[in-house]
N, C-alpha and C. Protein backbone atom coordinates (compact mmCIF):
# COMPACT_ATOMS: atom_id res chain seq x y z
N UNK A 1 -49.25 -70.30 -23.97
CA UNK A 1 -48.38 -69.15 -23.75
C UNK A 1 -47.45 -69.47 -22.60
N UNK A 2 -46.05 -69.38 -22.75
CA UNK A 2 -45.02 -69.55 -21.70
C UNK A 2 -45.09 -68.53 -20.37
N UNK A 3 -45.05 -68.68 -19.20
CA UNK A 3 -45.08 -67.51 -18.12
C UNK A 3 -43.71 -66.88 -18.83
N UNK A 4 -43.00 -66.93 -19.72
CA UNK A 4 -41.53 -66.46 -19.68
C UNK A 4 -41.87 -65.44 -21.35
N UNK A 5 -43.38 -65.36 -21.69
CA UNK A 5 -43.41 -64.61 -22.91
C UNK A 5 -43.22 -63.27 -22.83
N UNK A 6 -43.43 -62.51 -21.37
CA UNK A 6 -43.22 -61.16 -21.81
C UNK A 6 -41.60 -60.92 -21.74
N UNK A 7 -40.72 -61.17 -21.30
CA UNK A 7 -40.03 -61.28 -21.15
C UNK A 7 -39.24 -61.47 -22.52
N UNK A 8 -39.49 -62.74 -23.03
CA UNK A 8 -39.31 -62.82 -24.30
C UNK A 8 -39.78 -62.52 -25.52
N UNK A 9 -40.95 -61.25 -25.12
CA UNK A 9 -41.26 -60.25 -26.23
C UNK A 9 -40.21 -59.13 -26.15
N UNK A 10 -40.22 -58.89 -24.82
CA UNK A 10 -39.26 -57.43 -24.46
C UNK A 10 -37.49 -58.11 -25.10
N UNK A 11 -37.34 -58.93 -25.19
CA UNK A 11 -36.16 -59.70 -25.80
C UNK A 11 -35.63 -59.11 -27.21
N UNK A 12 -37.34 -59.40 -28.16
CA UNK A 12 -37.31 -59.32 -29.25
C UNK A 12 -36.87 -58.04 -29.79
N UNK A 13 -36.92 -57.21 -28.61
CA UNK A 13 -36.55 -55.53 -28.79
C UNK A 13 -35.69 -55.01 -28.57
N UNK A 14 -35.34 -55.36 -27.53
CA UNK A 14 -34.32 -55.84 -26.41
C UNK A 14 -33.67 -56.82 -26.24
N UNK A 15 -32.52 -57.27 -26.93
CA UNK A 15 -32.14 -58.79 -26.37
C UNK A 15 -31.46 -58.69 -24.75
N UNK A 16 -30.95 -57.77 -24.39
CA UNK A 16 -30.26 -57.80 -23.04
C UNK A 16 -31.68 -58.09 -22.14
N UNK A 17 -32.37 -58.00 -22.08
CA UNK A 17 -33.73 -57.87 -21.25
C UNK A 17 -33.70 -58.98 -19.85
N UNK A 18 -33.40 -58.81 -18.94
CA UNK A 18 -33.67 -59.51 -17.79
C UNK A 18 -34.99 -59.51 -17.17
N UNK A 19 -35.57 -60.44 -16.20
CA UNK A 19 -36.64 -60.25 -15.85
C UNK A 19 -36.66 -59.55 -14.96
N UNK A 20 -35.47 -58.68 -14.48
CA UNK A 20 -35.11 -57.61 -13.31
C UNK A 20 -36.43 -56.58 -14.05
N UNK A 21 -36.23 -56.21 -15.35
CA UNK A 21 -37.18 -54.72 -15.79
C UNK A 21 -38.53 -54.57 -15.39
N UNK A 22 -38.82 -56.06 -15.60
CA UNK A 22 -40.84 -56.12 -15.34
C UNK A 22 -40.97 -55.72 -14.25
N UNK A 23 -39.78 -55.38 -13.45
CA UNK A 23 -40.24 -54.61 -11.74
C UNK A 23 -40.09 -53.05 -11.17
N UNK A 24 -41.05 -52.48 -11.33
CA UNK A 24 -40.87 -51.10 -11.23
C UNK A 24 -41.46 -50.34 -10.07
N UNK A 25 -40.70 -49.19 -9.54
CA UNK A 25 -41.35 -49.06 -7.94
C UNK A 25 -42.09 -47.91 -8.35
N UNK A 26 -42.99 -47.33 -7.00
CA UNK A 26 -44.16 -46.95 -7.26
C UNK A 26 -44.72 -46.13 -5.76
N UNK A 27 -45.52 -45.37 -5.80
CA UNK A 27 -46.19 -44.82 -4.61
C UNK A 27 -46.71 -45.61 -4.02
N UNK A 28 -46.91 -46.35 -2.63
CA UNK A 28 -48.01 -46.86 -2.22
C UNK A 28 -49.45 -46.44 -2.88
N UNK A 29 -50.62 -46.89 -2.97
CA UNK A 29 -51.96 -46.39 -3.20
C UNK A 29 -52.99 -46.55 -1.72
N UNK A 30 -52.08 -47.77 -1.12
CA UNK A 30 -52.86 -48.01 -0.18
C UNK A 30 -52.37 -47.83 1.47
N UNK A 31 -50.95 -46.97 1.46
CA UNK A 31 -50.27 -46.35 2.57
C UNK A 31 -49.63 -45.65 2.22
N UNK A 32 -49.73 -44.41 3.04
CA UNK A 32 -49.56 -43.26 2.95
C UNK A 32 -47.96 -43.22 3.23
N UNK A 33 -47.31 -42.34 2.04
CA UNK A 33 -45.92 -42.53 2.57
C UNK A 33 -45.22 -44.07 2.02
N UNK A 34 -45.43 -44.74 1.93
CA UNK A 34 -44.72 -46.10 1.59
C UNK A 34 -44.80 -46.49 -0.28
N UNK A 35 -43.87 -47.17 -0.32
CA UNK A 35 -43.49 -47.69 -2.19
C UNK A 35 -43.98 -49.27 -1.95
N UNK A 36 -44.24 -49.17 -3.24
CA UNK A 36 -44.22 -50.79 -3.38
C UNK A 36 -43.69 -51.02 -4.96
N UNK A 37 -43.61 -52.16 -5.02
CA UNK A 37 -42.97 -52.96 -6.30
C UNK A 37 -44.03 -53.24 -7.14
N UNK A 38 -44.26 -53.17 -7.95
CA UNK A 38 -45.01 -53.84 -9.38
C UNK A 38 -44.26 -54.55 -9.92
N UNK A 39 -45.18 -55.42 -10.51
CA UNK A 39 -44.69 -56.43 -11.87
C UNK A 39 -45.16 -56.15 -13.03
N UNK A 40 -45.21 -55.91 -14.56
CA UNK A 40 -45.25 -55.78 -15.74
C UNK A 40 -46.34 -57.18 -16.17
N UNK A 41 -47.47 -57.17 -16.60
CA UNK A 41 -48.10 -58.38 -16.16
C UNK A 41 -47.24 -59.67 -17.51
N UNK A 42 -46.99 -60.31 -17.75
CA UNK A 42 -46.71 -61.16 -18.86
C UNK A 42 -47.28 -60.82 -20.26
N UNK A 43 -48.48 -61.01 -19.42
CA UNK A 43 -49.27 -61.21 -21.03
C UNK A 43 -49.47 -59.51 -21.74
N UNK A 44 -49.71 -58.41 -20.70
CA UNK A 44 -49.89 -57.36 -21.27
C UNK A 44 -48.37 -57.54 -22.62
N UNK A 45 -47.28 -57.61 -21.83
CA UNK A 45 -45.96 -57.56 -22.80
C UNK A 45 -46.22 -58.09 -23.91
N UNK A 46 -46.53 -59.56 -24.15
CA UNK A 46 -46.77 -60.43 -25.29
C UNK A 46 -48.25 -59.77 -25.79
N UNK A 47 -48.85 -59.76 -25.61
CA UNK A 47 -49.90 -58.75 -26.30
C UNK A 47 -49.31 -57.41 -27.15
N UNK A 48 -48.96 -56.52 -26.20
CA UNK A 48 -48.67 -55.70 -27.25
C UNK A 48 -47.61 -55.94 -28.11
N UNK A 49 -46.58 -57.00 -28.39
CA UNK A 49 -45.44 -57.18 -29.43
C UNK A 49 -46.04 -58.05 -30.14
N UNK A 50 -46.88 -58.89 -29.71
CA UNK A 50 -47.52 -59.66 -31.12
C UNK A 50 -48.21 -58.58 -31.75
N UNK A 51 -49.27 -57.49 -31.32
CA UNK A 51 -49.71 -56.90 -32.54
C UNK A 51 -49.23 -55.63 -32.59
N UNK A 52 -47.55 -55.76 -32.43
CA UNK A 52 -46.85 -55.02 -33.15
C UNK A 52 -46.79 -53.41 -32.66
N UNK A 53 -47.30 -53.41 -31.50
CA UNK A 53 -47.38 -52.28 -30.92
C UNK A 53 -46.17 -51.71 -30.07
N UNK A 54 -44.75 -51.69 -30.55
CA UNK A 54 -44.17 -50.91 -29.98
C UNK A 54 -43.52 -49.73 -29.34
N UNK A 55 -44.92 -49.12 -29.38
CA UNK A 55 -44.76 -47.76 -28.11
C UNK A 55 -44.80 -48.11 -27.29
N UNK A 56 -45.40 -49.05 -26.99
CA UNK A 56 -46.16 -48.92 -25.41
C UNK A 56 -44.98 -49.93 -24.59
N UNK A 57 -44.34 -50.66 -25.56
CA UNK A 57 -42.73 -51.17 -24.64
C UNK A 57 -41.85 -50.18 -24.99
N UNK A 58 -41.61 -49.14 -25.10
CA UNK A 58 -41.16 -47.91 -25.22
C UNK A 58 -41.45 -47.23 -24.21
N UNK A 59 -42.94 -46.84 -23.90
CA UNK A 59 -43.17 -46.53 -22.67
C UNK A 59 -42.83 -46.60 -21.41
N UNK A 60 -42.79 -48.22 -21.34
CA UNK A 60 -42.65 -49.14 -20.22
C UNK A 60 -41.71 -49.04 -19.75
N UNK A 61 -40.92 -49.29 -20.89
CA UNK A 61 -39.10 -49.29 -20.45
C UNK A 61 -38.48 -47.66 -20.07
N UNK A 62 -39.07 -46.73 -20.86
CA UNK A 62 -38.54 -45.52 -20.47
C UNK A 62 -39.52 -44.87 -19.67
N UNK A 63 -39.95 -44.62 -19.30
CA UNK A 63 -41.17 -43.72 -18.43
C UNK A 63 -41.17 -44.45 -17.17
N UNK A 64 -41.91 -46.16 -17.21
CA UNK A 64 -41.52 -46.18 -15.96
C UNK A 64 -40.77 -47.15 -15.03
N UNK A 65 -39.79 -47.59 -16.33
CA UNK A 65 -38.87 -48.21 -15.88
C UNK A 65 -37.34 -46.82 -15.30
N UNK A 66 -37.34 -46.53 -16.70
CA UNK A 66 -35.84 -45.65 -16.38
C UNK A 66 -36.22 -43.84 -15.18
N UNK A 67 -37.65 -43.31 -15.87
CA UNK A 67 -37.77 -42.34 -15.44
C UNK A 67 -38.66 -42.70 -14.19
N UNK A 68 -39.07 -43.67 -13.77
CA UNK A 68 -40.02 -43.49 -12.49
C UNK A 68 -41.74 -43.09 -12.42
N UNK A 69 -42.11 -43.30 -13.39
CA UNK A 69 -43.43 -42.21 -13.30
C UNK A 69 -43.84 -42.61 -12.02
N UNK A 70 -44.33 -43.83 -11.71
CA UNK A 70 -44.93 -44.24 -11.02
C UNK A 70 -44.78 -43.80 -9.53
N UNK A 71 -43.37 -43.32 -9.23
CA UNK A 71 -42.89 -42.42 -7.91
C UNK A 71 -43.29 -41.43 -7.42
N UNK A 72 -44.14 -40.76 -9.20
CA UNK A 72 -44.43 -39.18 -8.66
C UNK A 72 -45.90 -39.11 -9.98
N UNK A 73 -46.65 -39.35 -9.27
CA UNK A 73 -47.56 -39.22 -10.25
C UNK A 73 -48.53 -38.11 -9.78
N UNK A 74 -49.27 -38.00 -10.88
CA UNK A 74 -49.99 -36.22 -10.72
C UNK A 74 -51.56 -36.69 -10.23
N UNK A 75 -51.77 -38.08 -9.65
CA UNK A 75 -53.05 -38.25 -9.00
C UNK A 75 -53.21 -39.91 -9.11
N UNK A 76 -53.94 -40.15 -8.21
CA UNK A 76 -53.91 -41.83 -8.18
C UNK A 76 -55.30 -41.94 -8.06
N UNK A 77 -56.06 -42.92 -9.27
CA UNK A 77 -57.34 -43.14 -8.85
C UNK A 77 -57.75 -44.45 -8.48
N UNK A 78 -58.81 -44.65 -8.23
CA UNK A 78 -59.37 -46.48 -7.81
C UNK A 78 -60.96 -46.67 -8.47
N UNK A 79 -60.94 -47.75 -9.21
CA UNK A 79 -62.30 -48.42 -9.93
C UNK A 79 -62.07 -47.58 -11.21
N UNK A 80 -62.69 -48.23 -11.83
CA UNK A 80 -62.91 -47.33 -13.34
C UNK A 80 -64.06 -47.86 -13.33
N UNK A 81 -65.42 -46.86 -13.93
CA UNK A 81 -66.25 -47.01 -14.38
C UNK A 81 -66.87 -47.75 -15.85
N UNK A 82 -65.87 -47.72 -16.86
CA UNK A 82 -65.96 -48.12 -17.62
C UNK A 82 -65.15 -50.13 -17.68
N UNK A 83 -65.93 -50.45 -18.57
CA UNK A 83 -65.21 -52.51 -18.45
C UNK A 83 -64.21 -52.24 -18.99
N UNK A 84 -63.46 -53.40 -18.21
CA UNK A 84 -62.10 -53.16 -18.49
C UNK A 84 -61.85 -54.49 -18.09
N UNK A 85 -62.29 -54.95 -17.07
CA UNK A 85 -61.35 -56.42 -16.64
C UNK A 85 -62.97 -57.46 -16.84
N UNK A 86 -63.56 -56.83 -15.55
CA UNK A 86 -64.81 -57.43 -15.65
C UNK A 86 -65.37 -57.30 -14.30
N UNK A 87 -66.67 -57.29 -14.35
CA UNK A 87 -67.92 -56.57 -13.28
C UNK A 87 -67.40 -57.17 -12.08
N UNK A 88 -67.01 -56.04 -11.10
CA UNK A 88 -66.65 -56.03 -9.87
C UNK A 88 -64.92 -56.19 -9.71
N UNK A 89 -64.11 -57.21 -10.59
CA UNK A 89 -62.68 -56.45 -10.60
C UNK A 89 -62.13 -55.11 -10.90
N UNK A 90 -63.06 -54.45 -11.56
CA UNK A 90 -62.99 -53.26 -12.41
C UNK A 90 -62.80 -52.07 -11.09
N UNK A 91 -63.37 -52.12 -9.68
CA UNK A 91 -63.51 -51.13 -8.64
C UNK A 91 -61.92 -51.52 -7.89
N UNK A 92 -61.39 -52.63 -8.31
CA UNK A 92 -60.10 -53.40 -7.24
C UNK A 92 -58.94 -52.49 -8.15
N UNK A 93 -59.43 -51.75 -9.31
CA UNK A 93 -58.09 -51.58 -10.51
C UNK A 93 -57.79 -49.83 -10.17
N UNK A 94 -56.65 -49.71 -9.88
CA UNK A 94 -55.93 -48.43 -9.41
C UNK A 94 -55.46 -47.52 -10.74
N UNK A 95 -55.55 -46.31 -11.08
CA UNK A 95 -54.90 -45.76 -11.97
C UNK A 95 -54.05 -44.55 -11.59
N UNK A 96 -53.19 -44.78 -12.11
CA UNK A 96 -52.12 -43.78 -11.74
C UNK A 96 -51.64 -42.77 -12.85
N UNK A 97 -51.99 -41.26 -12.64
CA UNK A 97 -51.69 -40.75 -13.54
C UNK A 97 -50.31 -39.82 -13.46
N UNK A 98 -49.85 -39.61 -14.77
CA UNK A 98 -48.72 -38.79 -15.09
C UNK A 98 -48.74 -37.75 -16.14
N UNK A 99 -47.79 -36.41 -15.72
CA UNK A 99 -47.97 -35.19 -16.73
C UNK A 99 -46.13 -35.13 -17.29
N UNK A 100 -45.54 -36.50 -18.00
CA UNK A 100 -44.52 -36.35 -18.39
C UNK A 100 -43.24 -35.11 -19.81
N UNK A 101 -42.83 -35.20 -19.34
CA UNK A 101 -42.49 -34.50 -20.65
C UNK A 101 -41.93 -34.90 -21.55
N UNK A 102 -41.58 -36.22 -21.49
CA UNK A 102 -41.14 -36.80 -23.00
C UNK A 102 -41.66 -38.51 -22.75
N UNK A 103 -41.57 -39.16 -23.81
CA UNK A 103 -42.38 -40.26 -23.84
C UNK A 103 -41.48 -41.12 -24.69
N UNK A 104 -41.74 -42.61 -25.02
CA UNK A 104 -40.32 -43.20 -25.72
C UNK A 104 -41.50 -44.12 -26.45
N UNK A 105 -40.36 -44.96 -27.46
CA UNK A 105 -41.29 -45.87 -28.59
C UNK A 105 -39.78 -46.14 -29.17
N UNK A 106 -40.31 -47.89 -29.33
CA UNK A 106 -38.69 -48.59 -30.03
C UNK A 106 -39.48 -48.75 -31.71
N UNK A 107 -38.41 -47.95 -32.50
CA UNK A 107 -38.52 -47.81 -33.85
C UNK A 107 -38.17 -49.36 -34.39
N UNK A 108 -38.89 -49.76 -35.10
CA UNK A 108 -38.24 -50.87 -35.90
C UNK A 108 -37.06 -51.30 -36.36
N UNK A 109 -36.42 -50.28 -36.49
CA UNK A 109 -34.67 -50.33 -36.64
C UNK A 109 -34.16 -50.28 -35.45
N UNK A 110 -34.72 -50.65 -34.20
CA UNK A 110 -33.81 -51.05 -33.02
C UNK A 110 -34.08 -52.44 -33.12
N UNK A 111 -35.24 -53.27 -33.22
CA UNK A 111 -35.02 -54.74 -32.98
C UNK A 111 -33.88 -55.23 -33.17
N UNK A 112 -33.97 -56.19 -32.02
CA UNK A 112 -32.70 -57.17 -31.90
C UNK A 112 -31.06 -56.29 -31.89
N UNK A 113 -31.50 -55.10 -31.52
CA UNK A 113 -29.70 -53.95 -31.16
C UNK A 113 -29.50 -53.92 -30.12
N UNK A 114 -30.62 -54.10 -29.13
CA UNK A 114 -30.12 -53.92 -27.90
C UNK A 114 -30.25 -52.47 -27.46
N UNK A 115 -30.35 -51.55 -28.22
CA UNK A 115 -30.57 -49.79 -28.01
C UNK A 115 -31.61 -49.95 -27.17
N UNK A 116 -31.82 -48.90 -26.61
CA UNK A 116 -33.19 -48.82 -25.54
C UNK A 116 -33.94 -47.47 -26.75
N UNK A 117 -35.22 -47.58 -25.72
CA UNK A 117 -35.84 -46.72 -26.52
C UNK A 117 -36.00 -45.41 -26.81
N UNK A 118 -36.63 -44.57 -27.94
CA UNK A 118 -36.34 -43.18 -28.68
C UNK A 118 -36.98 -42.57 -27.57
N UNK A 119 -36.59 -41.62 -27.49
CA UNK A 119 -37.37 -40.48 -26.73
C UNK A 119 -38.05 -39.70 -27.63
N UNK A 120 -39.03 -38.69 -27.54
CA UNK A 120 -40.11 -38.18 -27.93
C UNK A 120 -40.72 -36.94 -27.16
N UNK A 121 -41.07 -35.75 -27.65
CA UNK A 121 -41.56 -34.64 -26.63
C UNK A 121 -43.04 -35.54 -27.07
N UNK A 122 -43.95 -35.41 -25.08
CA UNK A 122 -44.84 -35.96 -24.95
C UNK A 122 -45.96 -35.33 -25.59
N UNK A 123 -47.27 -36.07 -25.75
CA UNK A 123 -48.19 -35.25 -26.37
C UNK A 123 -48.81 -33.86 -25.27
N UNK A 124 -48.79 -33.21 -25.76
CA UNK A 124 -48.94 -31.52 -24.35
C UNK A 124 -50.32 -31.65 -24.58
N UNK A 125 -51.65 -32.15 -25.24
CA UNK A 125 -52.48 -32.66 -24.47
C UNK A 125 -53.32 -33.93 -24.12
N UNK A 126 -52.19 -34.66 -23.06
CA UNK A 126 -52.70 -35.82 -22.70
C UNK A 126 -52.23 -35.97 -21.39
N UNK A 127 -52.48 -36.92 -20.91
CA UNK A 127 -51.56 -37.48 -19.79
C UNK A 127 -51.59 -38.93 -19.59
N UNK A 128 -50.12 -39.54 -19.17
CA UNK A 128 -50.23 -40.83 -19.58
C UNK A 128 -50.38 -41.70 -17.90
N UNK A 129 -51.49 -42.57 -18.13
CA UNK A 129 -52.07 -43.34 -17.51
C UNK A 129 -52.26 -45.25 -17.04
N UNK A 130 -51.30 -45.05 -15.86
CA UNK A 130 -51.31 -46.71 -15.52
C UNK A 130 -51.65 -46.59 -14.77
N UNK A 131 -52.66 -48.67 -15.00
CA UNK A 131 -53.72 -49.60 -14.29
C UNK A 131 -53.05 -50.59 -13.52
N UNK A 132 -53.33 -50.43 -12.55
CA UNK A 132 -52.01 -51.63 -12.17
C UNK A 132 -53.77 -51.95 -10.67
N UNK A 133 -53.68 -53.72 -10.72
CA UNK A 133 -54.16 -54.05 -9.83
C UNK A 133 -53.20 -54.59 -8.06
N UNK A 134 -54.19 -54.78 -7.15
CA UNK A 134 -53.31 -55.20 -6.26
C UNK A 134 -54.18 -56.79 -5.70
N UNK A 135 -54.61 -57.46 -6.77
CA UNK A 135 -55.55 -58.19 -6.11
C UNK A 135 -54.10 -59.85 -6.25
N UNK A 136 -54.63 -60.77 -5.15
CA UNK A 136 -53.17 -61.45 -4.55
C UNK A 136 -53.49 -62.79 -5.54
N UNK A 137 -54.47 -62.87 -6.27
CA UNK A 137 -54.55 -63.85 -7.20
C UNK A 137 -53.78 -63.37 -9.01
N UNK A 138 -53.72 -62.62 -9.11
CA UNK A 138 -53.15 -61.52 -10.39
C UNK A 138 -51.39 -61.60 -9.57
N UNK A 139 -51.23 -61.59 -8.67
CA UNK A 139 -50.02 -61.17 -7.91
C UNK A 139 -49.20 -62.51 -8.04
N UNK A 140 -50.07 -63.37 -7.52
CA UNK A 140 -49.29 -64.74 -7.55
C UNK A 140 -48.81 -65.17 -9.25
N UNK A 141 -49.90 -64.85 -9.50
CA UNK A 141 -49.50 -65.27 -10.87
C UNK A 141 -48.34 -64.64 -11.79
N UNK A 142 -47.47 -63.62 -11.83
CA UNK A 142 -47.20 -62.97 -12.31
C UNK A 142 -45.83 -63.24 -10.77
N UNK A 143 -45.89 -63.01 -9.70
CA UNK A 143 -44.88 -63.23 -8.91
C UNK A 143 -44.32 -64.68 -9.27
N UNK A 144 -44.91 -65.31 -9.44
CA UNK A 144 -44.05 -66.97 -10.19
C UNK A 144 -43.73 -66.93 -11.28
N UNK A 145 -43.68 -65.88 -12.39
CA UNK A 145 -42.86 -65.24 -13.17
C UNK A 145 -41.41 -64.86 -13.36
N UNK A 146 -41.27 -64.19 -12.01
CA UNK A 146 -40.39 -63.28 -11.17
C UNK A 146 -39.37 -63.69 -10.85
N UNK A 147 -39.57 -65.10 -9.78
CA UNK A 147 -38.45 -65.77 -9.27
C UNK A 147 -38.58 -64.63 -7.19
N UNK A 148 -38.39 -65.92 -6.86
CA UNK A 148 -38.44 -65.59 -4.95
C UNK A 148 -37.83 -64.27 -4.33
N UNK A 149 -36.97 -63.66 -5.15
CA UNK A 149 -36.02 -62.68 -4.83
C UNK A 149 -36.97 -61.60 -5.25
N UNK A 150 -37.79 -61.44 -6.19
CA UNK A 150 -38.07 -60.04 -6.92
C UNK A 150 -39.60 -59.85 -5.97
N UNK A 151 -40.17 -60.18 -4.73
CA UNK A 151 -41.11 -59.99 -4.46
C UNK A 151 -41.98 -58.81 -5.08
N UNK A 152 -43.12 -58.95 -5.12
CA UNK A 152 -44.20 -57.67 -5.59
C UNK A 152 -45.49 -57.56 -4.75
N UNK A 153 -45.99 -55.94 -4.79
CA UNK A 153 -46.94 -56.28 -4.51
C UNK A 153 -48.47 -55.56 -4.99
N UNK A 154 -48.25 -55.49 -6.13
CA UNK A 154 -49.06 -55.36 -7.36
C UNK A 154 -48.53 -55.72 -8.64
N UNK A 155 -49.62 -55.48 -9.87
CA UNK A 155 -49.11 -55.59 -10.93
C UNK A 155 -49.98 -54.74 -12.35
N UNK A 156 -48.84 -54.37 -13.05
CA UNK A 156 -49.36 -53.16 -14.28
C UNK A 156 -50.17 -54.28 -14.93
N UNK A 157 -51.28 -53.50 -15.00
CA UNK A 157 -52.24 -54.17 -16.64
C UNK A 157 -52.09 -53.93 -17.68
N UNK A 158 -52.21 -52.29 -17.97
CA UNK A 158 -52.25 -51.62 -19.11
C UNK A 158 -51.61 -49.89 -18.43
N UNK A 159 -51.13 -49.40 -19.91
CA UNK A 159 -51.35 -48.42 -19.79
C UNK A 159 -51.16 -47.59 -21.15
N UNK A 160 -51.36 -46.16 -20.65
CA UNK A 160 -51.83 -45.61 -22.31
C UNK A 160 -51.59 -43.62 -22.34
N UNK A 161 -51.65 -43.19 -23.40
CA UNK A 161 -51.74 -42.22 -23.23
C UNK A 161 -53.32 -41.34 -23.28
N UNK A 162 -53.98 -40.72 -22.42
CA UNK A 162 -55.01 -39.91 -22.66
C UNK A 162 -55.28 -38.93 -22.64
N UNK A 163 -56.29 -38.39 -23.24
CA UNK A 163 -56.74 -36.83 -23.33
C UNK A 163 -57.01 -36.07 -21.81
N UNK A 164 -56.32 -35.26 -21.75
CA UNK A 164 -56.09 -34.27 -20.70
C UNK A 164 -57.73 -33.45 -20.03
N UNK A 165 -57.51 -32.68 -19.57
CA UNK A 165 -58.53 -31.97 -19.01
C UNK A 165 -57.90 -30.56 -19.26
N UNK A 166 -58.86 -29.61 -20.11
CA UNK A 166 -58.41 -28.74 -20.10
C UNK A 166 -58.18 -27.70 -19.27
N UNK A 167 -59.35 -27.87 -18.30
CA UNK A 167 -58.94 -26.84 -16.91
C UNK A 167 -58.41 -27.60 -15.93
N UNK A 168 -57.90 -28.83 -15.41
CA UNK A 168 -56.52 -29.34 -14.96
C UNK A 168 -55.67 -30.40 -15.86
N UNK A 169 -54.75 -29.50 -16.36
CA UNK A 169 -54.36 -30.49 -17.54
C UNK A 169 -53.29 -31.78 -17.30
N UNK A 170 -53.23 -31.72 -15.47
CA UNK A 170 -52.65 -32.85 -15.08
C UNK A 170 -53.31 -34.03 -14.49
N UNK A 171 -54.66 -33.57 -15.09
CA UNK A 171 -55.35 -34.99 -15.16
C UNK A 171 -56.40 -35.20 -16.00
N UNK A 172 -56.88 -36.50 -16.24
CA UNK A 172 -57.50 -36.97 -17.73
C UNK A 172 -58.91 -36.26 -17.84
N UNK A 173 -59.35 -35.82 -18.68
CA UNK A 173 -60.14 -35.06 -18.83
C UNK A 173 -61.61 -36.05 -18.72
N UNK A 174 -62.73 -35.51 -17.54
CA UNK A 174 -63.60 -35.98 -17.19
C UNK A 174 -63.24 -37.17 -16.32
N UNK A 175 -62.28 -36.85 -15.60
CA UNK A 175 -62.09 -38.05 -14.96
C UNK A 175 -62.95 -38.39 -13.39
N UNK A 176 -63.58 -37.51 -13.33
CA UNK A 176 -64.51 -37.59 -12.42
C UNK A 176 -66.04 -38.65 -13.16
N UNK A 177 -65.62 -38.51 -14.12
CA UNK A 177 -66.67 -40.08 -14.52
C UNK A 177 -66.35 -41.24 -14.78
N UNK A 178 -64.66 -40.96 -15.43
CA UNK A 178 -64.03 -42.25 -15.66
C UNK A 178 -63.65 -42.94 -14.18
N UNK A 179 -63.24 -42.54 -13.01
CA UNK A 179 -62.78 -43.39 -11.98
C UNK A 179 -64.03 -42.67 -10.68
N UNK A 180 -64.29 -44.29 -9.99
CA UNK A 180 -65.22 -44.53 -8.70
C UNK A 180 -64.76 -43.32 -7.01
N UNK A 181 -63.32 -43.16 -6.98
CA UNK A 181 -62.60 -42.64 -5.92
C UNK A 181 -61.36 -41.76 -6.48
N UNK A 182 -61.14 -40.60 -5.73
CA UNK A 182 -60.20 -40.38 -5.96
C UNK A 182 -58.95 -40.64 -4.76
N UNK A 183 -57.86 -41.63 -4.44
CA UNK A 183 -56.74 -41.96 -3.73
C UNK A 183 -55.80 -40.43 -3.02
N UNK A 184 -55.29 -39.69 -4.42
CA UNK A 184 -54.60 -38.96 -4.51
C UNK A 184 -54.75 -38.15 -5.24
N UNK A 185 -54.73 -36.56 -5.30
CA UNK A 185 -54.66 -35.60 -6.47
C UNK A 185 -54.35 -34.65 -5.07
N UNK A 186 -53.25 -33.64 -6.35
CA UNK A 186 -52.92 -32.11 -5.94
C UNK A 186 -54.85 -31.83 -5.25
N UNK A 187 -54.36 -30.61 -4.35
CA UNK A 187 -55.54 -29.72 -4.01
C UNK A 187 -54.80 -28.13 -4.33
């Protein structure tokens, strides 16, 4: 796999696609008051366009590339209880949640146009949810992606849409079992 595949998945959708997009800013998680930069990890990109999954570069590009989620999110958690990376990276993995109101997905009749992606009223019960780690071995890797100029200092794993909580519906329902800490949430 090329370090240059997500890039050149987001291509396939996107031909204008620079590697400027894989960088999206974000709340600190770990200072109060301060942003930091993410990177889009490579392989998540090439993963989801090989099996054809284009919502979730729909997502990416509109939610929190164009709209920001990541600026204003409705609670920030740390560890997930459930596997996900693997025993003991799994507590290092941050989730950041959002209560958006519209959501995007590139239709098959955009490949190779260059259009960005459809918008969509979001699902009203879910909320959509990014993993982004900050560990400096994941960082490097994915910062030599980048090029010297685009510094970062985390990077998205995954993200997804999930089922809400019905008595706070701006955050994932039972999420007091799914994540170890809570960072950030309304009081």
């Amino acid at each position: 796999m090329s370090v240059d595949s997500g890039v050149s998945a987001m291509r396939q959708v996107m031909p204008e696609t620079s590697p400027k997009i894989r960088i999206v800013e974000a709340i600190s998680p770990t200072v109060i008051g301060a942003t930091i930069r993410f990177g889009v990890h490579f392989k998540t990109m090439r993963a989801f366009f090989e099996d054809g999954h284009r919502a979730p570069i729909g997502q990416y590009v509109g939610l929190m590339y164009q709209q920001k989620v990541l600026t204003k999110p409705t609670a920030i958690f740390q560890g997930i209880r459930r596997p996900f990376i693997a025993d003991g990276a799994d507590d290092g993995v941050y989730a950041y949640v959002s209560k958006p109101y519209w959501t995007f997905t590139y239709a098959a009749r955009h490949q190779f146009s260059g259009e960005g992606p459809d918008q969509e009223k979001a699902p009203t019960d879910s909320v959509f949810v990014t993993f982004v780690t900050l560990d400096p071995v994941v960082i490097r890797e994915v910062q030599d992606t980048l090029g010297a100029t685009d510094e970062i200092g985390g990077v998205i794993l995954h993200w997804e849409w999930t089922m809400a909580s019905t008595s706070e519906p701006w955050l994932p329902r039972e999420h007091q079992a799914r994540y170890r800490r809570t960072i950030w949430a309304p009081t």
